[in-house]
PDB file of N, CA and C in Angstrom:
ATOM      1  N   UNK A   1     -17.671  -9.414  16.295  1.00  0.00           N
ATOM      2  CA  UNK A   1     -16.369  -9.380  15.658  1.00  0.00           C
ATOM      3  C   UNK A   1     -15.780  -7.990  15.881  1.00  0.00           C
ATOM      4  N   UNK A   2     -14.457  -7.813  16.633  1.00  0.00           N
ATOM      5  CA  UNK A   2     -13.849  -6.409  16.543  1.00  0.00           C
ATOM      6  C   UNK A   2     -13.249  -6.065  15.207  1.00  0.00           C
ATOM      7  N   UNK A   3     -13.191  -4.830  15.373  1.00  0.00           N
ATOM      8  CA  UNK A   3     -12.791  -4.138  14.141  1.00  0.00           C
ATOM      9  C   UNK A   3     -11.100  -4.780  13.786  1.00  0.00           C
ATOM     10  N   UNK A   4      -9.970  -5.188  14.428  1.00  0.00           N
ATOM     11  CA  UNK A   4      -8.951  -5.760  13.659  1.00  0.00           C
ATOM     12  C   UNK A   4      -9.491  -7.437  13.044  1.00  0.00           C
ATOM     13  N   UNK A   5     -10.056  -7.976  13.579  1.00  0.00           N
ATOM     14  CA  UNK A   5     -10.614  -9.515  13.119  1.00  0.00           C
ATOM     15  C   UNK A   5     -11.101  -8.953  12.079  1.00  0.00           C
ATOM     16  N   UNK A   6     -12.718  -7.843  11.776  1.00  0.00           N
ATOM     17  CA  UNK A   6     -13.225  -7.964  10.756  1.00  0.00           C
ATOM     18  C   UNK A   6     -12.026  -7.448   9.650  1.00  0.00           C
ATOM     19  N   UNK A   7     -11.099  -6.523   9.811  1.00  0.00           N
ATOM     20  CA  UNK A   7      -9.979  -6.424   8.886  1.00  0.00           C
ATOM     21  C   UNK A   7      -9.467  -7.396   8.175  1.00  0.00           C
ATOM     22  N   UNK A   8      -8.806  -8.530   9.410  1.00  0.00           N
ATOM     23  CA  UNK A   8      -8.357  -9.891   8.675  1.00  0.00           C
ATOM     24  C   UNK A   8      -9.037 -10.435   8.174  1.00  0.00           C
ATOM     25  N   UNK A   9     -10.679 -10.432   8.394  1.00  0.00           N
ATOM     26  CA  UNK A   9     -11.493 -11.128   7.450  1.00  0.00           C
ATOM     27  C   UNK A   9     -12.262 -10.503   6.246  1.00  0.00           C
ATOM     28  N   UNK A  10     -11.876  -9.039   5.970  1.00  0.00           N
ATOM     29  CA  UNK A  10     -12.046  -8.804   4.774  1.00  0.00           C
ATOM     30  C   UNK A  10     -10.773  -8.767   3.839  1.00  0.00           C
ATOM     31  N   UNK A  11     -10.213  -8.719   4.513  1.00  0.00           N
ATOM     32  CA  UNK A  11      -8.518  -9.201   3.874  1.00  0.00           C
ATOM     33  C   UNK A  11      -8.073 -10.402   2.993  1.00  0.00           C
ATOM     34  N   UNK A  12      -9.163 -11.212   3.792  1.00  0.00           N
ATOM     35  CA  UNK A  12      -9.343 -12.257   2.539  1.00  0.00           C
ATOM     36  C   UNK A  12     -10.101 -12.430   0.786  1.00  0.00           C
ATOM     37  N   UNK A  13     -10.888 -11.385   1.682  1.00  0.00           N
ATOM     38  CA  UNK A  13     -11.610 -11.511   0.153  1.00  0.00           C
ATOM     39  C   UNK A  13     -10.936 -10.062  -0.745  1.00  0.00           C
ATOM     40  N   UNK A  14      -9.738  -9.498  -0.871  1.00  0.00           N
ATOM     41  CA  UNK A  14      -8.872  -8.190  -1.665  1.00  0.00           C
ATOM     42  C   UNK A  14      -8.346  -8.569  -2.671  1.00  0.00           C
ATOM     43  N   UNK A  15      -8.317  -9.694  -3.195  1.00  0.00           N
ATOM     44  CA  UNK A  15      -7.660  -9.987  -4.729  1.00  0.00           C
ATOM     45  C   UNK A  15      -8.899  -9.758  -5.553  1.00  0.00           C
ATOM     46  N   UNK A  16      -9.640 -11.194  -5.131  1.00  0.00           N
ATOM     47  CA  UNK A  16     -10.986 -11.382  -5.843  1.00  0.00           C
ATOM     48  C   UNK A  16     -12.160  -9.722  -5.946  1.00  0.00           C
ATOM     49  N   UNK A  17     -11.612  -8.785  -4.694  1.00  0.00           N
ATOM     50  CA  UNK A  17     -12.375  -7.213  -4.984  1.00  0.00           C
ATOM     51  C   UNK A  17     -11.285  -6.334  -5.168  1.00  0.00           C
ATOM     52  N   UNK A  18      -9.986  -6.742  -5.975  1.00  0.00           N
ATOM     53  CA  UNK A  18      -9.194  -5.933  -6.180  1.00  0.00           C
ATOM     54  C   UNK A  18      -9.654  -4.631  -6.882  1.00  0.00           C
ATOM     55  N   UNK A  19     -10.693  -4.362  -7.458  1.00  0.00           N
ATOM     56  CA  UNK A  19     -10.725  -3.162  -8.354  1.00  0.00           C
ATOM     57  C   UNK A  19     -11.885  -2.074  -7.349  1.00  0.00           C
ATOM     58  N   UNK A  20     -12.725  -2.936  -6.267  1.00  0.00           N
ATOM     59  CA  UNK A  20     -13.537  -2.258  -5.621  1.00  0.00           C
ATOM     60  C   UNK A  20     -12.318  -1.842  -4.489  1.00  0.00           C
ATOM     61  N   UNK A  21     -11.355  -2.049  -4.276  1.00  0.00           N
ATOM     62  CA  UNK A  21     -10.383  -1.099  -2.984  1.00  0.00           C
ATOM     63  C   UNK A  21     -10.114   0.224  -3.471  1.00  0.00           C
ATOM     64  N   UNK A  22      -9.550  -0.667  -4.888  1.00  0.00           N
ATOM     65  CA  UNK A  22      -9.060   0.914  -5.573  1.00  0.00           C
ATOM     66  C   UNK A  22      -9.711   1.649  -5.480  1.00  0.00           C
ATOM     67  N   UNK A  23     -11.007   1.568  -6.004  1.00  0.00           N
ATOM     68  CA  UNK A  23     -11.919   2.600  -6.326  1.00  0.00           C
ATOM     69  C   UNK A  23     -12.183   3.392  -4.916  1.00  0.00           C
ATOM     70  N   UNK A  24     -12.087   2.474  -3.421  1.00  0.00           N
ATOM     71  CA  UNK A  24     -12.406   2.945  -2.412  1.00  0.00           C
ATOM     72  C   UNK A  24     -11.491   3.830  -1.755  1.00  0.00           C
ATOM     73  N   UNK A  25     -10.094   3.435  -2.261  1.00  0.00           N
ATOM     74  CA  UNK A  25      -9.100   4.858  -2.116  1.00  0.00           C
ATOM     75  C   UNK A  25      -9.100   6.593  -2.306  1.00  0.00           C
ATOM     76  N   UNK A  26     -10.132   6.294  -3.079  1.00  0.00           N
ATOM     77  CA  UNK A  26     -10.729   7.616  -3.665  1.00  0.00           C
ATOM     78  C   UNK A  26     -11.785   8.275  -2.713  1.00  0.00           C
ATOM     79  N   UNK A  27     -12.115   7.795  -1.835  1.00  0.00           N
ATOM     80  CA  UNK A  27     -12.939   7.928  -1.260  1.00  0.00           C
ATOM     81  C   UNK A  27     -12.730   9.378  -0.201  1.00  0.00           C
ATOM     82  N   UNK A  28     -13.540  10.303   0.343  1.00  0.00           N
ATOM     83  CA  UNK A  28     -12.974  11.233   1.088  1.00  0.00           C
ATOM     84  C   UNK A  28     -12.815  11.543   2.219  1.00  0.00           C
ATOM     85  N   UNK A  29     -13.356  10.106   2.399  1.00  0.00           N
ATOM     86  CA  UNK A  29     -13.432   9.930   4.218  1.00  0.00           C
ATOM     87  C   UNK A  29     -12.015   9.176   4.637  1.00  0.00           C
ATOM     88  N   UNK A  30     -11.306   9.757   4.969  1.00  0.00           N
ATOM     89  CA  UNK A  30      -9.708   9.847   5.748  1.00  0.00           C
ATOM     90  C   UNK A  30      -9.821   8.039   6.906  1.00  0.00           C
ATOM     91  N   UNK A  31     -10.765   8.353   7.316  1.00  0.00           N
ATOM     92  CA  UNK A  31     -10.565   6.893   8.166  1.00  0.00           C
ATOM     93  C   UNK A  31     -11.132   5.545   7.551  1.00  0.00           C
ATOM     94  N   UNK A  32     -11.818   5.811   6.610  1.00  0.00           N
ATOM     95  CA  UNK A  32     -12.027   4.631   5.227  1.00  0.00           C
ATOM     96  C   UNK A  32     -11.094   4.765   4.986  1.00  0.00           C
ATOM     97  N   UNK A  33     -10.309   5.729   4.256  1.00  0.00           N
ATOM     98  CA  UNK A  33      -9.156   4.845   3.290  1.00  0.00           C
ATOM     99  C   UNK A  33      -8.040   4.410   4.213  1.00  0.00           C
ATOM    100  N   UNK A  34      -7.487   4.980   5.241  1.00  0.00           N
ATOM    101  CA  UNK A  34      -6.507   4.632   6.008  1.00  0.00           C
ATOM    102  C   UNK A  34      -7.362   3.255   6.289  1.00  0.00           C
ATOM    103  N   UNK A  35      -8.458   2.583   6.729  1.00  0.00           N
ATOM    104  CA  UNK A  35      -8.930   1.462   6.671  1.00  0.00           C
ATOM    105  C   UNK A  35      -8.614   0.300   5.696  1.00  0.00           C
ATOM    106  N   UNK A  36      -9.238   0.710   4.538  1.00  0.00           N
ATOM    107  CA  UNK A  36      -8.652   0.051   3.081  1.00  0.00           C
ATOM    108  C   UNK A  36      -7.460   0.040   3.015  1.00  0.00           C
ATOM    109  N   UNK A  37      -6.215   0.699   3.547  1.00  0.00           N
ATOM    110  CA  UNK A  37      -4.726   0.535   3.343  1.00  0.00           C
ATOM    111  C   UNK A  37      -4.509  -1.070   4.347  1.00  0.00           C
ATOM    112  N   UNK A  38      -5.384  -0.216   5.798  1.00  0.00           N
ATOM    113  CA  UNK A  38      -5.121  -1.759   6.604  1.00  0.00           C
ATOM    114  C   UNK A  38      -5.663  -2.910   5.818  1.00  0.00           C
ATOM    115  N   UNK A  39      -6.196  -3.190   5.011  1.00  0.00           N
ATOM    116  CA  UNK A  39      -6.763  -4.655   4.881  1.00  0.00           C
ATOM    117  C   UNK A  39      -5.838  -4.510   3.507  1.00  0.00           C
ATOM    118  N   UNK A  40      -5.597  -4.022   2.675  1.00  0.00           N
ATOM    119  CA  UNK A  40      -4.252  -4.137   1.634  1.00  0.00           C
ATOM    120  C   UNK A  40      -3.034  -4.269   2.410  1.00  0.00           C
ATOM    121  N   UNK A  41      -2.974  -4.265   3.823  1.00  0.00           N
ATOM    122  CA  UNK A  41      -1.354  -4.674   4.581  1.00  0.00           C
ATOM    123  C   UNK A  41      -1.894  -6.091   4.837  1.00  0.00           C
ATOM    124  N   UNK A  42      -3.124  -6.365   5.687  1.00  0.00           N
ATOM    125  CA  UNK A  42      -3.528  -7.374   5.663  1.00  0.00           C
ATOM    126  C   UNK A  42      -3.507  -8.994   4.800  1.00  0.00           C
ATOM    127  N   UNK A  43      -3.319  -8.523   3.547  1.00  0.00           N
ATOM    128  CA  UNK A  43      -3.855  -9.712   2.597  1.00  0.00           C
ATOM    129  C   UNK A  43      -2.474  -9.489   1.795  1.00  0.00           C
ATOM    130  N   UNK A  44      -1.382  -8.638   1.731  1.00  0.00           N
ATOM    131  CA  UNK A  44      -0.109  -8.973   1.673  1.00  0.00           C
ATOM    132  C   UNK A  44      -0.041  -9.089   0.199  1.00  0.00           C
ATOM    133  N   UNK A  45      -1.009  -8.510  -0.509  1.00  0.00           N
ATOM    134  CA  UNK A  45      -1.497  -8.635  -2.113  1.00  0.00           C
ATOM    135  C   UNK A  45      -0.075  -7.431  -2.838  1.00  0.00           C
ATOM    136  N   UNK A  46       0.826  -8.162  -3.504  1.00  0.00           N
ATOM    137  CA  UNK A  46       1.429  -7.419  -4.479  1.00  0.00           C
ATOM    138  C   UNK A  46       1.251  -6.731  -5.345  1.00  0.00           C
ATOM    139  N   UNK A  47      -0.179  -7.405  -5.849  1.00  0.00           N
ATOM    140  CA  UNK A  47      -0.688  -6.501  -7.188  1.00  0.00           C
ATOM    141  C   UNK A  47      -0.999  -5.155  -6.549  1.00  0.00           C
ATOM    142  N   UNK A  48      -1.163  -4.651  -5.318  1.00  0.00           N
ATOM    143  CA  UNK A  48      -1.279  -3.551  -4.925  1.00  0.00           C
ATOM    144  C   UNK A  48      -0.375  -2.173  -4.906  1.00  0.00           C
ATOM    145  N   UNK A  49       0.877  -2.957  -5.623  1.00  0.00           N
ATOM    146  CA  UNK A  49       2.068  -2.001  -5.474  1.00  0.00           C
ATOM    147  C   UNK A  49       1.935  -1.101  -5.826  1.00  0.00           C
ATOM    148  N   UNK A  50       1.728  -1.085  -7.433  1.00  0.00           N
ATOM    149  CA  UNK A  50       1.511   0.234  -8.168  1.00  0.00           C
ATOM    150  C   UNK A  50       0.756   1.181  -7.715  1.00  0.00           C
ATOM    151  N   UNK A  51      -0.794   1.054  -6.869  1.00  0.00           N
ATOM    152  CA  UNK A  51      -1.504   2.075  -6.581  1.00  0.00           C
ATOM    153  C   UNK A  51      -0.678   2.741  -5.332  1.00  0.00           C
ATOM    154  N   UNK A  52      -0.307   2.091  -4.576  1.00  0.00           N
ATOM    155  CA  UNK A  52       0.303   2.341  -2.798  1.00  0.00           C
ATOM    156  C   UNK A  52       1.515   3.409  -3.547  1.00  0.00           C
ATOM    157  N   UNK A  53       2.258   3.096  -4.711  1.00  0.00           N
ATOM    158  CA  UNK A  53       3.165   3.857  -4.829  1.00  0.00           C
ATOM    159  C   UNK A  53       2.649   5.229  -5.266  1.00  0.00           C
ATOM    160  N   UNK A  54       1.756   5.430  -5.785  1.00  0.00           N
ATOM    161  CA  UNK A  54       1.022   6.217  -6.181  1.00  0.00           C
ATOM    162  C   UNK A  54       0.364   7.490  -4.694  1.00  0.00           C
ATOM    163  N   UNK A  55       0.545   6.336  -4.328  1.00  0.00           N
ATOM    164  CA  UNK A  55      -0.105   7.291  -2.571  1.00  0.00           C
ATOM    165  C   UNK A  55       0.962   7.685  -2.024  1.00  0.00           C
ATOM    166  N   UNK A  56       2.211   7.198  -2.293  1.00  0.00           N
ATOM    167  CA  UNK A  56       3.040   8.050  -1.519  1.00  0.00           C
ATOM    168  C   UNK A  56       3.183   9.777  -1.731  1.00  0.00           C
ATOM    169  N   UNK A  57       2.113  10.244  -2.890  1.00  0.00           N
ATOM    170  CA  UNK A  57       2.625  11.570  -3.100  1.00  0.00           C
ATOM    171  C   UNK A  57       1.022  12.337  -2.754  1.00  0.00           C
ATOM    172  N   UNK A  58       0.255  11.402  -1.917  1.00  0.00           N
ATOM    173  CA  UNK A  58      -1.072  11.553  -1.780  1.00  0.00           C
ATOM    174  C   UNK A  58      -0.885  13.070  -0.779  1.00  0.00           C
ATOM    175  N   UNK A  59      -1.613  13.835  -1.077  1.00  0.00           N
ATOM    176  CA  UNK A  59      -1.580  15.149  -0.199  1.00  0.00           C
ATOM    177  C   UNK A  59      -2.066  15.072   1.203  1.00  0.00           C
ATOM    178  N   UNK A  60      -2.352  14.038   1.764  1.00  0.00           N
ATOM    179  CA  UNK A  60      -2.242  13.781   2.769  1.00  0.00           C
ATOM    180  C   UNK A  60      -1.454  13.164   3.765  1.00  0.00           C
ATOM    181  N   UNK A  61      -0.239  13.780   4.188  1.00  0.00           N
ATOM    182  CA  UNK A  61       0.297  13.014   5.145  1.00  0.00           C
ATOM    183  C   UNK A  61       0.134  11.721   6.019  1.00  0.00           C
ATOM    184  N   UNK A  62      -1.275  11.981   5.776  1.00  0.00           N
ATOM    185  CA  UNK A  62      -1.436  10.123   7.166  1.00  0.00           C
ATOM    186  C   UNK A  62      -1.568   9.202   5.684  1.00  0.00           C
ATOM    187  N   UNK A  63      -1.804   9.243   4.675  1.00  0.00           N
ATOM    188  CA  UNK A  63      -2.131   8.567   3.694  1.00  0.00           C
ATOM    189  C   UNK A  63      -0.453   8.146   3.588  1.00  0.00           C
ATOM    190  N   UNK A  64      -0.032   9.432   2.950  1.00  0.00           N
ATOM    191  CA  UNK A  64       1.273   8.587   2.118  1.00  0.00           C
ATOM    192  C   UNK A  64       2.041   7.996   3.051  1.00  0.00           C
ATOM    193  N   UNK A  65       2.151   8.154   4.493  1.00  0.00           N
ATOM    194  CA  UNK A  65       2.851   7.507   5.889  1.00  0.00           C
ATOM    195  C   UNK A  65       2.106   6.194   5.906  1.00  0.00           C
ATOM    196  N   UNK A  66       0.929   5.978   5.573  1.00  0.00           N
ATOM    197  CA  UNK A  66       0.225   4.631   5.601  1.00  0.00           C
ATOM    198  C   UNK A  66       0.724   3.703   4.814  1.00  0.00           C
ATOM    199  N   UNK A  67       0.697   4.384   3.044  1.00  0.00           N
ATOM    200  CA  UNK A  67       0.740   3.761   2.341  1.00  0.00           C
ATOM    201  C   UNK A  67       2.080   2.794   1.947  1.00  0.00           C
ATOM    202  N   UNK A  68       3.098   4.118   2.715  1.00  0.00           N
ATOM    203  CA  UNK A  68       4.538   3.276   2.604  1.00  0.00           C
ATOM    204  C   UNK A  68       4.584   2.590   3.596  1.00  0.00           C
ATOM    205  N   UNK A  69       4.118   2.411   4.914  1.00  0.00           N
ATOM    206  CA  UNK A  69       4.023   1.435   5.731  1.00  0.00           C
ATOM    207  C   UNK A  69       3.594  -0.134   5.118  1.00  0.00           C
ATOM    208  N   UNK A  70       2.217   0.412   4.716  1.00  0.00           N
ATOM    209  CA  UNK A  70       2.129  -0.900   4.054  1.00  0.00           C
ATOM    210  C   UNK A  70       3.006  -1.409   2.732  1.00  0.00           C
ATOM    211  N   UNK A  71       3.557  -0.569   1.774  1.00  0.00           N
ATOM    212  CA  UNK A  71       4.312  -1.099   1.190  1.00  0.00           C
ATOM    213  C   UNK A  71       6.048  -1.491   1.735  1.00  0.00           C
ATOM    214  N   UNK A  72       6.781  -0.835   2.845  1.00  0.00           N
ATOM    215  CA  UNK A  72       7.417  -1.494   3.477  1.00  0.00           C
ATOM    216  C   UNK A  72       7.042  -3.053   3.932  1.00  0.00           C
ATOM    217  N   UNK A  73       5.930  -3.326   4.785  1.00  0.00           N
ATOM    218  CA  UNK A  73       5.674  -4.200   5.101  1.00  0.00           C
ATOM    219  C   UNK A  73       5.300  -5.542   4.610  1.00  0.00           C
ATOM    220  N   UNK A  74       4.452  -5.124   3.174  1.00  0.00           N
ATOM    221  CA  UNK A  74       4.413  -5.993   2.250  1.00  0.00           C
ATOM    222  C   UNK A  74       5.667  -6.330   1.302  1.00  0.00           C
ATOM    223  N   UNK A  75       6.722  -5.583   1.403  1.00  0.00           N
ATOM    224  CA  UNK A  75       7.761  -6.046   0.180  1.00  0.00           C
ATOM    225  C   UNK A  75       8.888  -5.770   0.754  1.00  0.00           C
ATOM    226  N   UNK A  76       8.651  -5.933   2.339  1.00  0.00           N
ATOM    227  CA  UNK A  76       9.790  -6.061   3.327  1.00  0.00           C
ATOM    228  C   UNK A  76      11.158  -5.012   3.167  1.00  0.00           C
ATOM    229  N   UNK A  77      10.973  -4.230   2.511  1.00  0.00           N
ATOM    230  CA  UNK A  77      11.950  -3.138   2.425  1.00  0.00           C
ATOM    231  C   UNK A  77      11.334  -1.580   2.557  1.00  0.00           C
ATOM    232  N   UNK A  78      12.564  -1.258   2.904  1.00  0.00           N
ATOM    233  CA  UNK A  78      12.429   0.210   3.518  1.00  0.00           C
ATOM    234  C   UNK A  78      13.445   0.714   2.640  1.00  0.00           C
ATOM    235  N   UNK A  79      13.025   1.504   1.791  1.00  0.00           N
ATOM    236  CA  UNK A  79      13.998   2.328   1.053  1.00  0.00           C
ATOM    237  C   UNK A  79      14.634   3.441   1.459  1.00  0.00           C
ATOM    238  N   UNK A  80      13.142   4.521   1.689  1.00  0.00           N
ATOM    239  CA  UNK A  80      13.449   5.617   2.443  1.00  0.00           C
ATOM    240  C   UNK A  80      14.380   5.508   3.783  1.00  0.00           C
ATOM    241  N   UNK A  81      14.504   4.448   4.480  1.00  0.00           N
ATOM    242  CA  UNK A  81      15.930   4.361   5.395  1.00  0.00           C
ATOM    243  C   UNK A  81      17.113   3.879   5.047  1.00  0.00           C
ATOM    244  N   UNK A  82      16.624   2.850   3.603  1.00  0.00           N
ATOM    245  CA  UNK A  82      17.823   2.632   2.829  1.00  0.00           C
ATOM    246  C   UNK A  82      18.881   4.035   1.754  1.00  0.00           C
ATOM    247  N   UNK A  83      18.168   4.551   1.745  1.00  0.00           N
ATOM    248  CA  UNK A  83      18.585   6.142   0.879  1.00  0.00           C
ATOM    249  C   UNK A  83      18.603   6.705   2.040  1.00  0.00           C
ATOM    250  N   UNK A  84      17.853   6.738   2.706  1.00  0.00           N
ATOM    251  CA  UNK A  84      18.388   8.368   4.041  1.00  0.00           C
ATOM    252  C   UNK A  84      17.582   9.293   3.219  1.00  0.00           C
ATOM    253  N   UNK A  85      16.204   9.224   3.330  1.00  0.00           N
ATOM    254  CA  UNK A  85      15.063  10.196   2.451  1.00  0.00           C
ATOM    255  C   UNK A  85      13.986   9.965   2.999  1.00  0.00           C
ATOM    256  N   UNK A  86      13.139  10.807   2.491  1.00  0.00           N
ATOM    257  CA  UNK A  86      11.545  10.861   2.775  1.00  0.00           C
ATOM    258  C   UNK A  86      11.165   9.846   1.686  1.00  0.00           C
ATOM    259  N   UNK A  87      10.097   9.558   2.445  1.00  0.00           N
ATOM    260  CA  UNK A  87       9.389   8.555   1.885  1.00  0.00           C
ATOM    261  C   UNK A  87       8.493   8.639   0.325  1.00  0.00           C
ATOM    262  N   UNK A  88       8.507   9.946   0.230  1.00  0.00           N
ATOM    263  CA  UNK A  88       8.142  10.035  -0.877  1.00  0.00           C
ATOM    264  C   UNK A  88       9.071  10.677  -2.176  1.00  0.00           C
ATOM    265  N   UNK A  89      10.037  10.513  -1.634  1.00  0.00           N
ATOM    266  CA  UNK A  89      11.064  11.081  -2.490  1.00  0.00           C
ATOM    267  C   UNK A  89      11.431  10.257  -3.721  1.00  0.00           C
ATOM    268  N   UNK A  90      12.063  10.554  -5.030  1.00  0.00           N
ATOM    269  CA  UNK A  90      12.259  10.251  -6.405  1.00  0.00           C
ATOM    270  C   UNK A  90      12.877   9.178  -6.025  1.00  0.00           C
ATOM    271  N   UNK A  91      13.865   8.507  -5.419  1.00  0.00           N
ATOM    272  CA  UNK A  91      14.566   7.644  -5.247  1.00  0.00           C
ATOM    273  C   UNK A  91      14.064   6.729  -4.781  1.00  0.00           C
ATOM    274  N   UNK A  92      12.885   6.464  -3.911  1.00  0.00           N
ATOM    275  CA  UNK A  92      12.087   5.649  -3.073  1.00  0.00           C
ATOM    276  C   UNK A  92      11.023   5.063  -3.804  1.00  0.00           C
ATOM    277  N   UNK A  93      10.354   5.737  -4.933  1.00  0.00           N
ATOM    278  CA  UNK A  93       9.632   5.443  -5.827  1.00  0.00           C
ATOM    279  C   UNK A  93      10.157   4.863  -6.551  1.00  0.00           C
ATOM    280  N   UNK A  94      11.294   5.287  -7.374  1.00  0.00           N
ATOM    281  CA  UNK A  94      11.985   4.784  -8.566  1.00  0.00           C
ATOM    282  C   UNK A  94      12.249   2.909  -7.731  1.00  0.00           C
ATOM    283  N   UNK A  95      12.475   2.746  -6.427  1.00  0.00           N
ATOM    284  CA  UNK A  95      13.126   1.335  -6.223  1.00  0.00           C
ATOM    285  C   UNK A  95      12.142   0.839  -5.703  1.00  0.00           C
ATOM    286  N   UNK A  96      10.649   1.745  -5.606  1.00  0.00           N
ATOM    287  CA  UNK A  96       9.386   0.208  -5.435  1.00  0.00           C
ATOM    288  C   UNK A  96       9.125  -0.074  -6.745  1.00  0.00           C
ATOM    289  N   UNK A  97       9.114   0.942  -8.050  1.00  0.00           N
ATOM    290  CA  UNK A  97       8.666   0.689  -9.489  1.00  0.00           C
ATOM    291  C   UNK A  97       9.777  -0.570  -9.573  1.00  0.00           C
ATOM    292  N   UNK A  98      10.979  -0.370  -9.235  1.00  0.00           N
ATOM    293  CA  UNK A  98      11.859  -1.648 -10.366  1.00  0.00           C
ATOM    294  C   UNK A  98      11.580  -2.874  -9.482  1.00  0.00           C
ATOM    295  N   UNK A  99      11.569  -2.504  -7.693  1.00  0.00           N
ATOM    296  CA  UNK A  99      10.878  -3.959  -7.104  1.00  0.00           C
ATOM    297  C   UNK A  99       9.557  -4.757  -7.528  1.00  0.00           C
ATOM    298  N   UNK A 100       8.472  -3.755  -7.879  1.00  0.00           N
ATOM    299  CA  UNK A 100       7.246  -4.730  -8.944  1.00  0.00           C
ATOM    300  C   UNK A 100       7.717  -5.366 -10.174  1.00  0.00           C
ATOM    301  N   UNK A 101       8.275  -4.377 -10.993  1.00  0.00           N
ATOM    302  CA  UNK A 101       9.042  -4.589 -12.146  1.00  0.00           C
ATOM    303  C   UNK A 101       9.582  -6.135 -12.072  1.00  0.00           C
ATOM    304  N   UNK A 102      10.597  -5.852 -11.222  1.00  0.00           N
ATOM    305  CA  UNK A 102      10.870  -7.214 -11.177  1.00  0.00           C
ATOM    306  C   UNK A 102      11.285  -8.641 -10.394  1.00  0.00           C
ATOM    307  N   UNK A 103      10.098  -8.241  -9.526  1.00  0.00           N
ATOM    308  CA  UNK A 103       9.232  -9.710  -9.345  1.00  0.00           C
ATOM    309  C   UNK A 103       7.715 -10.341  -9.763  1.00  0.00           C
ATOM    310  N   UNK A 104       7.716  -9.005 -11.336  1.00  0.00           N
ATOM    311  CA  UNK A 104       6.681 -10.074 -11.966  1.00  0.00           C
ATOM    312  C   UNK A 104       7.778 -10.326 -13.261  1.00  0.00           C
ATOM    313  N   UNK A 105       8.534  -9.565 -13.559  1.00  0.00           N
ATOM    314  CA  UNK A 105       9.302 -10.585 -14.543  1.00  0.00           C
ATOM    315  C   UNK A 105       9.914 -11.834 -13.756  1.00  0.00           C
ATOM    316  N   UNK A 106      10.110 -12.570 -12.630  1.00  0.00           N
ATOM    317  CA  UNK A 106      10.295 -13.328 -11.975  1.00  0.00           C
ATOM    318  C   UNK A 106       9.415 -14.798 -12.097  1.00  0.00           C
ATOM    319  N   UNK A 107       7.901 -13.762 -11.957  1.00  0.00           N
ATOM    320  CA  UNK A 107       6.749 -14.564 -12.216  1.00  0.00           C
ATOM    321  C   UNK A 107       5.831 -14.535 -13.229  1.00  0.00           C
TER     322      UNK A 107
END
């Protein structure tokens, strides 16, 4: 199995180990977690919002560039090109918080 297949196939199992990713975000090895971001783009899991937004202010550049990738990709908007800003800027945050916000008052 190559390494993007085994992605999609741990991608399946990220709801049901939703609390073991998190925890693996923490982790200090740079190509694990940029890993763990891929299989949270992978499995397209919403409940992931809140932490990913959280990474956008991650002190690592490849992180918070990851993390809004995957949250672009998962919630199909791009703010930071919608504002004309960095990606981690007050305005970009503030409109993924009210996009979770509310599409679970939705659901």
């Amino acid at each position: 199995m190559n390494a993007k297949n085994y992605t999609q196939f741990v991608s399946k199992y990220y709801d049901e180990n939703y609390d073991y990713f998190q925890l693996s975000l923490q982790n200090q090895n740079l190509s694990y977690r940029l890993w763990v971001l891929k299989v949270i783009e992978q499995s397209g899991s919403l409940k992931s919002i809140p932490f990913l937004i959280d990474l956008l202010t991650d002190v690592d550049d490849n992180i918070s560039a990851t993390a809004y990738s995957v949250l672009k990709n998962i919630t199909g908007k791009d703010y930071a090109n919608d504002y004309n800003t960095h990606i981690n800027s007050p305005e970009v945050i503030k409109a993924y918080r009210k996009y979770y916000l509310d599409f679970y008052r939705v659901y």
